[in-house]
Protein backbone atom coordinates (compact mmCIF):
# COMPACT_ATOMS: atom_id res chain seq x y z
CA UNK A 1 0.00 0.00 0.00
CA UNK A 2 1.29 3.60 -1.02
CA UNK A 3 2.66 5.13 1.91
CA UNK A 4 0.17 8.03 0.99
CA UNK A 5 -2.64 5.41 1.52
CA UNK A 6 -1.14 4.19 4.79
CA UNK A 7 -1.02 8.16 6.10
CA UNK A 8 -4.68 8.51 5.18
CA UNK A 9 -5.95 5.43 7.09
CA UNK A 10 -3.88 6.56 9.99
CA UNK A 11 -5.45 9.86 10.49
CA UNK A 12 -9.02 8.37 9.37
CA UNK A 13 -8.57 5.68 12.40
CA UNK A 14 -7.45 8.93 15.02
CA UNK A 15 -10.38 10.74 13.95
CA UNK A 16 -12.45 7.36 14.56
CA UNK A 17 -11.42 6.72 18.03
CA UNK A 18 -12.68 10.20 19.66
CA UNK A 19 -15.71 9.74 17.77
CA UNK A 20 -16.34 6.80 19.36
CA UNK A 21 -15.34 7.59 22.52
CA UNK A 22 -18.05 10.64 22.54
CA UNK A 23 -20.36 8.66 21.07
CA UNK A 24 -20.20 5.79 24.05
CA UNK A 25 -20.45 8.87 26.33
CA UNK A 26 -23.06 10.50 25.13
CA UNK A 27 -25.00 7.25 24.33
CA UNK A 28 -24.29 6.84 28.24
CA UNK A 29 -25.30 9.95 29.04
CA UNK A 30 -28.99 10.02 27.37
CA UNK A 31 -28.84 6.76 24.98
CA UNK A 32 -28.76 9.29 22.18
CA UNK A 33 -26.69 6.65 19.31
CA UNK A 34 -25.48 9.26 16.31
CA UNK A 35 -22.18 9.63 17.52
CA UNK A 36 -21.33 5.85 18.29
CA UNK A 37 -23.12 4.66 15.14
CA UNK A 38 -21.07 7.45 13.25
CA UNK A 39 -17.85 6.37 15.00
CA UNK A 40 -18.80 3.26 13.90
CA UNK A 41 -19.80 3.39 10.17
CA UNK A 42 -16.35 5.78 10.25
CA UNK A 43 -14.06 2.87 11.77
CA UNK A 44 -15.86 0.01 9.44
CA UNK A 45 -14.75 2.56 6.15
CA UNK A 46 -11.19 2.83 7.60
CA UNK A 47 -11.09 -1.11 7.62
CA UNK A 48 -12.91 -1.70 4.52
CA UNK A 49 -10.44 1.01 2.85
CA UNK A 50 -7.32 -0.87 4.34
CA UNK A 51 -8.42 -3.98 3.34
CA UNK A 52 -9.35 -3.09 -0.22
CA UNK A 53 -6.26 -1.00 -0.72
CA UNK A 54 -3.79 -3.88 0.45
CA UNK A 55 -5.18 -6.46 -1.96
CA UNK A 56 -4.74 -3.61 -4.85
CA UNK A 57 -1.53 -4.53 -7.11
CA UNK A 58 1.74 -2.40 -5.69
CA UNK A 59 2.68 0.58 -7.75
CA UNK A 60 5.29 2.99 -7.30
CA UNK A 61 5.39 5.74 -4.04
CA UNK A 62 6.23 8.07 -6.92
CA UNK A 63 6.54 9.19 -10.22
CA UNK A 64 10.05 10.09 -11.44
């Protein structure tokens, strides 16, 4: 996977984990579920993504 790729799913997955965390609170706090079924459809794209993008043929980091 392009390092590019790699940087993307990164960040996507420490934008996830807050999400999730608020969304647990909050579903805690008034059993409101947005945030932790956002936080969730959010981490099941990251996976999906890595998972797609690893089983994609290798190309080149860059282009000379």
């Amino acid at each position: 996977m392009p390092t590019r790729q790699k940087w993307f799913l990164l960040l996507m997955a420490l934008l996830t984990a807050p999400t999730l965390l608020v969304g647990v609170w909050v579903f805690r706090l008034s059993g409101a579920v947005h945030e932790l079924a956002l936080g969730t459809f959010m981490l099941a794209l990251v996976v999906l993504a890595a998972v797609w993008w690893s089983r994609l043929p290798r190309e080149p980091d860059h282009i000379p």
